[in-house]
Protein backbone atom coordinates (compact mmCIF):
# COMPACT_ATOMS: atom_id res chain seq x y z
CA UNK A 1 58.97 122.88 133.18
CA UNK A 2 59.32 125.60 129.93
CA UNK A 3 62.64 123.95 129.14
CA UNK A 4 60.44 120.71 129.29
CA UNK A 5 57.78 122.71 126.87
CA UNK A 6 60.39 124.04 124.51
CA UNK A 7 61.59 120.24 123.98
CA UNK A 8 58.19 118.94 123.26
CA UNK A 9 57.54 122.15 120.79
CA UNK A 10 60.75 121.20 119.28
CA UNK A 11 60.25 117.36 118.98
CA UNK A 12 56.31 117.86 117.66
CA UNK A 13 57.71 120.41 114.86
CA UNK A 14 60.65 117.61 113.83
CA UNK A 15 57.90 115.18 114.06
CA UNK A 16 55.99 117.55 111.15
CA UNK A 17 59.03 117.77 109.21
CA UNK A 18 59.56 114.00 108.88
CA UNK A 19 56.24 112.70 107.43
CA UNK A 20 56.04 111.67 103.78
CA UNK A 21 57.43 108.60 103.04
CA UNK A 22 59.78 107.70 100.02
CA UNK A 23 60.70 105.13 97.69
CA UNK A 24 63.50 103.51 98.51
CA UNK A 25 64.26 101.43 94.97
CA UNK A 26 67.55 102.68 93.98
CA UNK A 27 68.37 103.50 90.18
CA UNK A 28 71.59 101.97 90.38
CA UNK A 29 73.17 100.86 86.61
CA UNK A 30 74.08 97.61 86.49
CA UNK A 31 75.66 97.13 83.71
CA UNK A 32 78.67 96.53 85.77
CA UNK A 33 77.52 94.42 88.43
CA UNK A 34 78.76 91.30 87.00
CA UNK A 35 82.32 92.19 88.31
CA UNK A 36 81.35 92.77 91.33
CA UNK A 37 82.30 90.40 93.54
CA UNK A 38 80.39 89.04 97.23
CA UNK A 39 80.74 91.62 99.96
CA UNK A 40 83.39 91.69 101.73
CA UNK A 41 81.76 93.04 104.90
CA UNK A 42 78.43 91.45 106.00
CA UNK A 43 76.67 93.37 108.14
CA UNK A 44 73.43 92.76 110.10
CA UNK A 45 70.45 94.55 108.65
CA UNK A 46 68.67 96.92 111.25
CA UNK A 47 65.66 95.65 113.09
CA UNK A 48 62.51 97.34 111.48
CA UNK A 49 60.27 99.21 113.80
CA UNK A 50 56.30 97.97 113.55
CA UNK A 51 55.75 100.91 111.02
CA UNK A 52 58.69 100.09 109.00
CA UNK A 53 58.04 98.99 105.24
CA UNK A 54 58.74 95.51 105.13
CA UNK A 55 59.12 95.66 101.17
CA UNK A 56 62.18 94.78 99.55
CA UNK A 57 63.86 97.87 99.43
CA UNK A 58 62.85 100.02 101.82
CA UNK A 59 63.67 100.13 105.62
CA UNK A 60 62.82 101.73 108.86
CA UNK A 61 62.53 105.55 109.16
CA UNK A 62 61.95 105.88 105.59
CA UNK A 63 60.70 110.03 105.95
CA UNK A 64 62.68 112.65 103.97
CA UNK A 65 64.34 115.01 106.19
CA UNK A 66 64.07 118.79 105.67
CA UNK A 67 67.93 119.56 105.60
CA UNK A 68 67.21 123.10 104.85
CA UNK A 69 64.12 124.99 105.95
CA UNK A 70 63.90 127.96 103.68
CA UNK A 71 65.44 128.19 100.41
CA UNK A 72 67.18 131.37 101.21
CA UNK A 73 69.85 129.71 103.13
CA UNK A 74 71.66 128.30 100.10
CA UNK A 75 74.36 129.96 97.91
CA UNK A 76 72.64 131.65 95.29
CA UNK A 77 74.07 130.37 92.22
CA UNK A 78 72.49 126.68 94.01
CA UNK A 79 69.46 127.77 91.72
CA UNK A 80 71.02 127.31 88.50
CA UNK A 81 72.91 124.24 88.98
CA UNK A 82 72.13 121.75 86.23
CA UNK A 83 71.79 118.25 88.14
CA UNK A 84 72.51 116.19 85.41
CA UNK A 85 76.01 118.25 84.96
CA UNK A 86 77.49 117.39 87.94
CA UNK A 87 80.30 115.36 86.52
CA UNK A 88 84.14 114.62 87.65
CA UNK A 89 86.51 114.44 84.72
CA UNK A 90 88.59 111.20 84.30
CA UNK A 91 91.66 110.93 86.77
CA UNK A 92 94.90 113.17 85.32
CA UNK A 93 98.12 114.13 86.83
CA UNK A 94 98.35 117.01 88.92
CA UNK A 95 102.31 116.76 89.82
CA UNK A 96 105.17 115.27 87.64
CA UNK A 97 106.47 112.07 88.35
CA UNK A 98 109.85 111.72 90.26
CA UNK A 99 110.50 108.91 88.85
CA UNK A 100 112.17 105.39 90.35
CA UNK A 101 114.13 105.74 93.58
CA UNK A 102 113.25 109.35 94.04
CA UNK A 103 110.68 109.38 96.68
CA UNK A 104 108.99 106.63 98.63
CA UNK A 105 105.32 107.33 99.21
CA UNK A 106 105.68 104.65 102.15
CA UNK A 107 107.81 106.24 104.20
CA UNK A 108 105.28 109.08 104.94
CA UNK A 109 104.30 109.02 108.74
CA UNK A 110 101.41 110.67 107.27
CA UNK A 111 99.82 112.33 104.59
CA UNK A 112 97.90 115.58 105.25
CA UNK A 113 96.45 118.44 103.49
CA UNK A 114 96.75 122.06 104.64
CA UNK A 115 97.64 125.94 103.49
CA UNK A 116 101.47 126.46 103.57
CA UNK A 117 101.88 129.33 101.68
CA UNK A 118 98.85 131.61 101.86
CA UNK A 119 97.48 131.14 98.31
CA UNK A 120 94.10 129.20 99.76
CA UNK A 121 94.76 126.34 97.63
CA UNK A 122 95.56 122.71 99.13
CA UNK A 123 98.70 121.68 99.85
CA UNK A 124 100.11 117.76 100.24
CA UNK A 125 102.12 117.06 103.78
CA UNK A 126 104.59 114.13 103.91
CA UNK A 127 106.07 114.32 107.18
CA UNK A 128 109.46 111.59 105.91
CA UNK A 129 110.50 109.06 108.02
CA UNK A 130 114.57 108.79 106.36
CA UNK A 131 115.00 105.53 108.94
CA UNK A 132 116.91 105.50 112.20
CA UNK A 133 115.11 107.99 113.41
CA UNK A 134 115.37 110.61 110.78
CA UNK A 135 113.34 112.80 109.33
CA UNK A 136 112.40 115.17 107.25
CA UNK A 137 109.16 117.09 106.10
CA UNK A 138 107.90 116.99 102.20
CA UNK A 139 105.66 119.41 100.81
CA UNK A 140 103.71 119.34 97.22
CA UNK A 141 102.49 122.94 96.92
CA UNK A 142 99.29 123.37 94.55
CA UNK A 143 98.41 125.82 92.06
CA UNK A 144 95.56 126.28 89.65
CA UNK A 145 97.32 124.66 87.18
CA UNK A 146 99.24 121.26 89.54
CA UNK A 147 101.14 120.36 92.07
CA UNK A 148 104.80 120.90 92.59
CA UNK A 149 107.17 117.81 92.43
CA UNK A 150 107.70 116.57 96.22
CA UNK A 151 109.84 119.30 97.23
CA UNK A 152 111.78 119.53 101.18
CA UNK A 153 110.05 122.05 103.69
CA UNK A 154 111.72 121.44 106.36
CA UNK A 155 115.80 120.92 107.81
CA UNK A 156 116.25 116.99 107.80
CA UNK A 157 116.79 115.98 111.23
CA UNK A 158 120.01 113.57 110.98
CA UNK A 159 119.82 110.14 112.90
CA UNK A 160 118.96 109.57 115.87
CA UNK A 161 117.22 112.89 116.65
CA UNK A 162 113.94 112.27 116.07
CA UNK A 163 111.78 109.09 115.61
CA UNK A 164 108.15 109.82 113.90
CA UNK A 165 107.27 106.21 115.27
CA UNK A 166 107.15 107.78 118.57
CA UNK A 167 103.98 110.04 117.61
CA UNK A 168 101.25 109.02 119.02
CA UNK A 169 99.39 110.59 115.93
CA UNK A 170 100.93 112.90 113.72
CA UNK A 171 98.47 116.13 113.70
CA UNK A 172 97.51 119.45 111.67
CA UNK A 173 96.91 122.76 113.64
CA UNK A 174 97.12 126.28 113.99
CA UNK A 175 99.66 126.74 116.45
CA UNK A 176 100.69 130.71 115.99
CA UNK A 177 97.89 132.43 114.28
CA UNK A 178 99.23 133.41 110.83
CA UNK A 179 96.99 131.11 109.06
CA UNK A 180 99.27 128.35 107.53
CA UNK A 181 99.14 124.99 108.65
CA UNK A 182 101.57 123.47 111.87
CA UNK A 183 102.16 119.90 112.53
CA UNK A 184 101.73 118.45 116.02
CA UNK A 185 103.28 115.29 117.64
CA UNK A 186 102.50 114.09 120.98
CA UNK A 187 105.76 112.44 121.44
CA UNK A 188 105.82 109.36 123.69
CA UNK A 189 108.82 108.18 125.66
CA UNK A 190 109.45 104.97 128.09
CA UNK A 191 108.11 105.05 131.70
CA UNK A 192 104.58 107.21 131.13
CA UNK A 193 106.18 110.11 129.72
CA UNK A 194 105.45 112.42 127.20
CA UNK A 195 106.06 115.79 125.78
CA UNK A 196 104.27 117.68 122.69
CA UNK A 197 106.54 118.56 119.56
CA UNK A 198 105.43 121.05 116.78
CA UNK A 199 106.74 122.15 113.26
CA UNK A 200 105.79 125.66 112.42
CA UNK A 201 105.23 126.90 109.31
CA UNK A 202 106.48 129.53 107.66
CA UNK A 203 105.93 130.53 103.68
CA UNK A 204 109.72 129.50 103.40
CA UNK A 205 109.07 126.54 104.90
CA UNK A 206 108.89 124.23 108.22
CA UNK A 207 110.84 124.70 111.42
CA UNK A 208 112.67 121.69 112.80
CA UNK A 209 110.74 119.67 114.90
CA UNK A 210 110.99 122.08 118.16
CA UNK A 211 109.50 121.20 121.94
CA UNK A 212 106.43 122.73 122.48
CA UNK A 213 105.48 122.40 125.89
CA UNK A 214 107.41 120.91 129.12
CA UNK A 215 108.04 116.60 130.15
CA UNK A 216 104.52 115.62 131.26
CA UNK A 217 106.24 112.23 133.61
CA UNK A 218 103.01 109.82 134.90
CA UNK A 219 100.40 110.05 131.88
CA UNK A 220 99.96 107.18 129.60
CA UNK A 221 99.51 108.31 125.88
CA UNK A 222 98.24 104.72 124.94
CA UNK A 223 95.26 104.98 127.56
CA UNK A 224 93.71 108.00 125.11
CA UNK A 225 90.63 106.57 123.42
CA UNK A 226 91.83 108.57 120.75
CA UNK A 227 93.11 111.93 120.22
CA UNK A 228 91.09 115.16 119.23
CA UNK A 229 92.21 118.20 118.07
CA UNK A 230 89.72 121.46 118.96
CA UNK A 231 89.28 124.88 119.88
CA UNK A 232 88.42 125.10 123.97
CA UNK A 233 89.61 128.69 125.58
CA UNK A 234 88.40 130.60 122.40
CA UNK A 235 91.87 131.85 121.68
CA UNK A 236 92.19 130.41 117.73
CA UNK A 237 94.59 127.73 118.74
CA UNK A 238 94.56 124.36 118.63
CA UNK A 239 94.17 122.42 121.93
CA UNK A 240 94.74 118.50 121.70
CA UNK A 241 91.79 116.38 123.90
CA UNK A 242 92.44 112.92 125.23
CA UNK A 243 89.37 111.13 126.55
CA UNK A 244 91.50 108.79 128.72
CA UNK A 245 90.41 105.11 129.64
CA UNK A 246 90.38 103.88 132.82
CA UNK A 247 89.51 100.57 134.39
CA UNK A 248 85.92 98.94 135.49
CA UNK A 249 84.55 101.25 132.01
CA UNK A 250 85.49 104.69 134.06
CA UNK A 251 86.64 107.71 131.84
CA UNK A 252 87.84 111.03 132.04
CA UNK A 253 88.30 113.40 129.72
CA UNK A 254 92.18 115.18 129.59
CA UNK A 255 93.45 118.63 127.70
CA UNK A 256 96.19 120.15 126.54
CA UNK A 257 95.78 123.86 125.99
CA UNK A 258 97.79 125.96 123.25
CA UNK A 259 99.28 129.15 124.18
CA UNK A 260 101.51 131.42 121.39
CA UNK A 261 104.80 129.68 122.90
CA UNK A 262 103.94 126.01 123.82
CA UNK A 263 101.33 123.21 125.38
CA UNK A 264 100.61 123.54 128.92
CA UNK A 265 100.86 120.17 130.76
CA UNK A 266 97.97 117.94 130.53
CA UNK A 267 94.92 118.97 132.65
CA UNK A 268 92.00 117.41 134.10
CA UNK A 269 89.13 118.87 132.25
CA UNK A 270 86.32 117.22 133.45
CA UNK A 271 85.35 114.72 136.14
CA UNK A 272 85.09 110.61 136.08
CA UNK A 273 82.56 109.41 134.59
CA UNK A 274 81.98 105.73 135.75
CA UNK A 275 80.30 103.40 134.22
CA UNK A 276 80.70 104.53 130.31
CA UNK A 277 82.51 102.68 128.73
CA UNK A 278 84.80 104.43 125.33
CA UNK A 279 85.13 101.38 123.81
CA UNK A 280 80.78 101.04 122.78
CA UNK A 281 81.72 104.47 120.88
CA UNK A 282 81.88 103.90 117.04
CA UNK A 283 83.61 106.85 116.96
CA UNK A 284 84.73 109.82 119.01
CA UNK A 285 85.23 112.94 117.25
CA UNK A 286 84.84 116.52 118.04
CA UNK A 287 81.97 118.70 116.62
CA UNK A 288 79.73 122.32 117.45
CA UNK A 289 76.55 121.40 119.26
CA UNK A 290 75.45 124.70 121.05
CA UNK A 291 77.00 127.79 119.29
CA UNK A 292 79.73 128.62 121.62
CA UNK A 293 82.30 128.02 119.20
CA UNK A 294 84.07 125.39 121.48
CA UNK A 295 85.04 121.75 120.89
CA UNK A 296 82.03 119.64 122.11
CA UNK A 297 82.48 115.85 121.63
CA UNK A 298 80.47 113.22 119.70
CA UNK A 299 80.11 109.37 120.63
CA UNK A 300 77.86 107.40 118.70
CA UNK A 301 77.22 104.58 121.29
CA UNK A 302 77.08 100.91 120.69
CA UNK A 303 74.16 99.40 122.98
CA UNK A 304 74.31 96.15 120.75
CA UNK A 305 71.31 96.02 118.80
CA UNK A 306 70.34 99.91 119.14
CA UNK A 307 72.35 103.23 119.91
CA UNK A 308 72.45 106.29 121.30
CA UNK A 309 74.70 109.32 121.22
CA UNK A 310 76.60 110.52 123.87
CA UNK A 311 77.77 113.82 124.19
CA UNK A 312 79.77 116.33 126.08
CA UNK A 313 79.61 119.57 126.31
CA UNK A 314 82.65 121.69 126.67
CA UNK A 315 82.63 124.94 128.94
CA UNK A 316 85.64 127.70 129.30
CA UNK A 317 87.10 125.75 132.37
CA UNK A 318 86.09 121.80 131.42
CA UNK A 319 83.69 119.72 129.86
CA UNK A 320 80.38 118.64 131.35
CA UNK A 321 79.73 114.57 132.07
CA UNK A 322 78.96 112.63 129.41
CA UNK A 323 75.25 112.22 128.78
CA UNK A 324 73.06 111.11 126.40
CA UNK A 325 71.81 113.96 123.37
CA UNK A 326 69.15 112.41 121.55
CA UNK A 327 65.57 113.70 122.09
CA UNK A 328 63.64 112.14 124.77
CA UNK A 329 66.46 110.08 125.42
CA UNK A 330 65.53 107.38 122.61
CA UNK A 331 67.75 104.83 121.84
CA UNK A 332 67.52 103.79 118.11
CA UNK A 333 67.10 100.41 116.22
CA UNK A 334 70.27 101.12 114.12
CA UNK A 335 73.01 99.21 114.41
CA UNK A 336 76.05 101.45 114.39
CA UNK A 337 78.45 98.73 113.53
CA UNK A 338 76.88 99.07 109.85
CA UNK A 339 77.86 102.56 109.62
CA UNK A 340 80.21 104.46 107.54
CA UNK A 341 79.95 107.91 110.67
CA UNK A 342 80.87 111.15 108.94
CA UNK A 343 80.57 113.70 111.67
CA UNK A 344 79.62 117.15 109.00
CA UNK A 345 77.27 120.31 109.43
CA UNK A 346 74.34 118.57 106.84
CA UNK A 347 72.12 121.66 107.20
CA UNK A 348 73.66 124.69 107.52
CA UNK A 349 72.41 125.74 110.83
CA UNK A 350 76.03 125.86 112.04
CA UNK A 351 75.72 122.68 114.78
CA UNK A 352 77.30 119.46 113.86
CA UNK A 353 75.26 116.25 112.53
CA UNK A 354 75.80 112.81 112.16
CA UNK A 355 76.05 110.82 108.51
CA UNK A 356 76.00 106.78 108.61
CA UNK A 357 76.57 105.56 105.09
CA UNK A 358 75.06 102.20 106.45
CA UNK A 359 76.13 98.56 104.44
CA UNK A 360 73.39 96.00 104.93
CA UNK A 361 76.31 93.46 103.86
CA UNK A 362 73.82 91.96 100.74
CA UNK A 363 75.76 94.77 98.07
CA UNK A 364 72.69 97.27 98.85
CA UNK A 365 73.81 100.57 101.36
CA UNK A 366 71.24 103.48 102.18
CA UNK A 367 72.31 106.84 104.16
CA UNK A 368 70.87 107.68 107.45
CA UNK A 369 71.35 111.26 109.43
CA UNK A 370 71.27 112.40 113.00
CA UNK A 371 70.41 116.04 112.57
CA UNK A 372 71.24 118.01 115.60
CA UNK A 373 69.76 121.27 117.59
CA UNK A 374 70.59 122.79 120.70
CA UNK A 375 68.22 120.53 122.65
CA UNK A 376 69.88 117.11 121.02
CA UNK A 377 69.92 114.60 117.97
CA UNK A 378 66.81 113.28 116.43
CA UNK A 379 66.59 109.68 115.93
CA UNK A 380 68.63 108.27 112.99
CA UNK A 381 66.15 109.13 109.94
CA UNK A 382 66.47 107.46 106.67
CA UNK A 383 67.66 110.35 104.04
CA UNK A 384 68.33 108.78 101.04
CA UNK A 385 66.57 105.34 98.94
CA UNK A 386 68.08 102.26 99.70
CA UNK A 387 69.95 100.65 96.71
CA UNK A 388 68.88 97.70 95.18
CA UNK A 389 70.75 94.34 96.50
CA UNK A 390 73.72 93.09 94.60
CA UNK A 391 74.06 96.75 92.83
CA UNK A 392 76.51 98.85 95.31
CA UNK A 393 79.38 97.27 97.93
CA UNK A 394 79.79 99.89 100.10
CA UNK A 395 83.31 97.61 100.77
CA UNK A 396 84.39 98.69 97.07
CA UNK A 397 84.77 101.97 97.78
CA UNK A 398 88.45 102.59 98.26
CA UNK A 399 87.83 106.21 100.00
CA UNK A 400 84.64 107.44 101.15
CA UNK A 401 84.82 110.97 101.28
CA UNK A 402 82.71 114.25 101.74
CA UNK A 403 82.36 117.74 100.40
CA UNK A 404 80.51 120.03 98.33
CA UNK A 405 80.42 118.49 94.68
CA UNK A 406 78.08 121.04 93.17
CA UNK A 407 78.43 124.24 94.48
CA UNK A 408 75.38 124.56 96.64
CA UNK A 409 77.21 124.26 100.16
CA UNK A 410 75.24 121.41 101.23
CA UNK A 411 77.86 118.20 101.95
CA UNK A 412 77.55 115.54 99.22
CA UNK A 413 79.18 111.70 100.08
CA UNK A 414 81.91 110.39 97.05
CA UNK A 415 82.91 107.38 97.06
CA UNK A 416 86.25 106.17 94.81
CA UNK A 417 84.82 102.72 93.54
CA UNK A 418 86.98 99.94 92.67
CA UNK A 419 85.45 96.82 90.66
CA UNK A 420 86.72 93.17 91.22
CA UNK A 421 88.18 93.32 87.87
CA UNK A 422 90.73 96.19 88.33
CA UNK A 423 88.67 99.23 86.58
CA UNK A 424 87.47 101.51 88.90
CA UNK A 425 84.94 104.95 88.36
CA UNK A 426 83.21 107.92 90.98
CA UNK A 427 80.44 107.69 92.86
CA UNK A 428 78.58 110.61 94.14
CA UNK A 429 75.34 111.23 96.42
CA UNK A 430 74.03 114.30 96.09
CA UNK A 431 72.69 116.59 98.88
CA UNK A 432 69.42 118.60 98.17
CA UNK A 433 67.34 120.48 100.36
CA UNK A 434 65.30 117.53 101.30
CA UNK A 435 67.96 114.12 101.02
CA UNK A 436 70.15 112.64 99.33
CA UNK A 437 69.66 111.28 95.91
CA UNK A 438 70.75 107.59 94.84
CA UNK A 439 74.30 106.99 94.32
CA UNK A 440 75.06 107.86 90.87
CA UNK A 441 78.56 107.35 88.68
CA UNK A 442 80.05 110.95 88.17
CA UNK A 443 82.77 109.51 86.41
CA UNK A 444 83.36 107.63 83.09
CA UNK A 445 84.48 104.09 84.10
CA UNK A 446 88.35 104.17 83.91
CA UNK A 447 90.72 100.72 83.34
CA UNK A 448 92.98 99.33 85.54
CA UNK A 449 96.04 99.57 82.68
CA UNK A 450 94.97 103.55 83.06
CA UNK A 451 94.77 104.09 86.76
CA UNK A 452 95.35 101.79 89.40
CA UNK A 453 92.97 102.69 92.58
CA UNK A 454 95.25 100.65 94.81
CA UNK A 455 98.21 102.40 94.06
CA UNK A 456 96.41 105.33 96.02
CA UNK A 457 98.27 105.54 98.99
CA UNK A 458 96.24 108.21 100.59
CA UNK A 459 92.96 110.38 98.84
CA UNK A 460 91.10 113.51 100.06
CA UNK A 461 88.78 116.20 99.03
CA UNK A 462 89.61 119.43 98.41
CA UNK A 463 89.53 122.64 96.41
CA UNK A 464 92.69 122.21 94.12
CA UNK A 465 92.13 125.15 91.48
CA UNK A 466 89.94 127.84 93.96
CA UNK A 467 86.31 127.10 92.29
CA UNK A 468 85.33 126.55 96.06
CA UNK A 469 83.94 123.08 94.33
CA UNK A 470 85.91 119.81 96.33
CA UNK A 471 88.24 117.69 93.90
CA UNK A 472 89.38 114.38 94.40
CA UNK A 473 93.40 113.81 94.98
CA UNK A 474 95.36 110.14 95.28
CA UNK A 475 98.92 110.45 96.27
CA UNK A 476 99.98 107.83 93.65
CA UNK A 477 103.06 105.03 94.19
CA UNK A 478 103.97 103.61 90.84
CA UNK A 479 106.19 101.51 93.09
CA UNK A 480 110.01 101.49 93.25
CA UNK A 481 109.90 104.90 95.03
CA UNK A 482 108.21 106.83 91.87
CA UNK A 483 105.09 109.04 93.25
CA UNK A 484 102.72 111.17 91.40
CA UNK A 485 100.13 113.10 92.46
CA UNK A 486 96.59 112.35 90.58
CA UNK A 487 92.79 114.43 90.81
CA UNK A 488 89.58 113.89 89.47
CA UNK A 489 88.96 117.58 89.03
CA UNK A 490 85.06 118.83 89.13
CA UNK A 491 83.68 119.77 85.70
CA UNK A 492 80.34 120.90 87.16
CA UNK A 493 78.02 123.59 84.70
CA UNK A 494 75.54 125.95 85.50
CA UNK A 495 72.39 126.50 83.07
């Protein structure tokens, strides 16, 4: 009964939080909309709830959300950040070019980002796949000032001795505890059999491709919903997690601890679960829901006109059933399909919310959050305006991506936005304490005979030049094996 009180207490003081409503016109330019073309993607609008608006414009849920309850929590220098400063310069590039038949951005497995040599600037990962099974591993290291051409890390295998193919996902972890980036490969082989391979990273560069961990003969790789990496014994490595499908919607959830010299077999670590089916999740992906510091994980679930999340907790010895983590056990009206899921601390408080970047399919999009506590999710909340129809495809954006734009550690949403006629410019949403702010262009508008968005064969955000500000960075193909690495580096002021 006081665990009973504590949720009401919690849900009534939420309830306080969420009250004003907010226009939801957006103050989208549209001096390019004419290029624009029809969306791609049509998705169904959300059913409005009785209280909903029904004005053009505005949409169910439509209360700002308190991301940050006092003031104090923020960085300091969040207080003297200009707003109308927070630009990205025009895309410029960050590596030489290695010109025609030097190095074929398609033949990476993969392409990752991570530390490799203890400066605390981001490095590019190109695990190379040579053909008949040989490989080789590729590193561009950064510095303030660029990247490094494509340069080998590792020994190259020689044929036949390893095939990247045979990953079932190619992986970054922290395998040994010095604080540079590994690569993991759950290798799969013919007849249920498996066994995880690792590189290791050294400032010198990348082992070969070394067992880590014994034949595992009777598990099926290609029954994992998906695979997660996470922390689950507290020991600083990283563990892989398999929520494993079964038949008649029946799941259990699988591990593979990390130990300083290799993967233990993988272990039961949890019970069935019937009747839950992985498939309704959007997503699955691992998060911090109760302060323990271990992998919890996350399914926003599919109920076909409504959702609800799923969660489950994670203990020293296994995880807990599934079972549903939204207050009161509400479903809500939101259709998940519509959403863009970013799974990101919005607040602060250290536990792990949910972001939909929803498309209502009619070129408007609005964002949406799921803030959590230890007693569950909220309901999805409305935390930004909507944008006005025909002004922003959600289905142009190249890369939608996350990070901290401005210097204020809240987690702003970019999106790399690519017009029907070829040019291309940044989109940012801002995080304050309260929402987020319209999508706004935080680039100048850039031609396609200047920089071809498509040619991106992989982007990220990241800290290239140690301002602790994210950057944008495409791993660009010219074509005929001539890559080049290109950022929109953050030109942000303070007053």
């Amino acid at each position: 009964m006081v665990g009973h009180h504590k949720r009401i207490t919690l849900f009534l003081f939420l309830s306080v939080v969420l009250l004003a409503l907010f226009a939801a016109t957006g103050r989208q330019p549209l001096a390019t909309q004419a290029v624009i073309g029809a969306p791609i993607l049509v998705q169904p609008e959300p059913e409005k709830t009785e209280s909903a608006s029904t004005q053009e414009g505005e949409s169910f849920h439509s209360s700002p959300i308190m991301f940050i309850e006092n003031a104090d929590q923020l960085d300091e220098r969040s207080r003297y950040i200009d707003p109308l400063s927070n630009t990205l310069r025009s895309w410029v590039p960050w590596s030489p070019r290695t010109g025609a038949g030097r190095f074929d951005l398609t033949r990476c497995h993969t392409l990752q980002v991570g530390e490799l040599n203890g400066d605390d600037l981001t490095d590019l990962i190109c695990p190379y796949d040579h053909g008949n099974a040989d490989t080789q591993t590729f590193a561009q290291l950064s510095s303030p000032n660029g990247y490094s051409d494509w340069i080998p890390w590792s020994p190259r295998t020689g044929g036949g001795k390893f095939d990247l193919a045979q990953c079932r996902t190619l992986q970054v972890g922290e395998l040994n505890g010095d604080g540079l980036t590994d690569l993991i490969c759950p290798y799969t082989y013919t007849g249920n059999r498996t066994k995880t391979w690792v590189q290791i990273s050294t400032p010198e560069g990348y082992t070969t491709w070394i067992e880590w961990g014994a034949l595992v003969i009777g598990f099926e790789m290609n029954y994992c919903n998906t695979l997660v990496i996470g922390e689950l014994n507290g020991d600083g490595f990283t563990d892989l997690i398999c929520p494993y499908v079964y038949t008649g919607s029946r799941t259990k959830t699988w591990v593979q601890l990390s130990t300083s010299g290799g993967y233990t077999p993988w272990t039961e670590w949890g019970s069935l679960k019937a009747n839950f089916s992985l498939n309704n999740c959007k997503t699955i992906q691992g998060g911090e829901l109760n302060g323990d510091g271990l992998t919890d994980l996350i399914c926003p679930y599919d109920e076909g006109n409504k959702t609800t999340t799923w969660v489950q907790m994670s203990g020293v010895s296994k995880y807990d059933d599934w079972k549903v983590w939204t207050l009161d056990n509400n479903s809500s009206e939101l259709d998940i399909n519509g959403c863009n899921v970013f799974v990101r601390n919005v607040n602060n408080d250290g536990v792990t919310d949910l972001i939909c970047l929803y498309n209502y399919g009619d070129g408007s999009a609005q964002t949406f959050v799921q803030l959590s506590s230890i007693y569950g999710y909220t309901a999805w909340v409305a935390a930004s305006p909507r944008t006005n129809i025909g002004s922003f495809y959600l289905e142009q954006c190249k890369s939608l991506l996350s990070g901290d734009i401005n210097g204020d550690s809240l987690i702003d949403l970019i999106c790399t936005y690519y017009y029907g006629n070829g040019s291309n410019q940044t989109w940012v949403q801002l995080a304050d304490q309260q929402e987020y702010h319209d999508w706004e262009a935080e680039s100048s508008l850039v031609m396609l005979n200047e920089f071809d968005l498509n040619r991106c064969r992989a982007s990220f955000s990241a800290n290239i030049d140690g301002d602790n500000k994210v950057d944008i960075i495409c791993a660009y193909d010219h074509g005929s094996a001539d890559a080049q690495t290109w950022t929109q580096d953050n030109a942000n002021s303070f007053l």
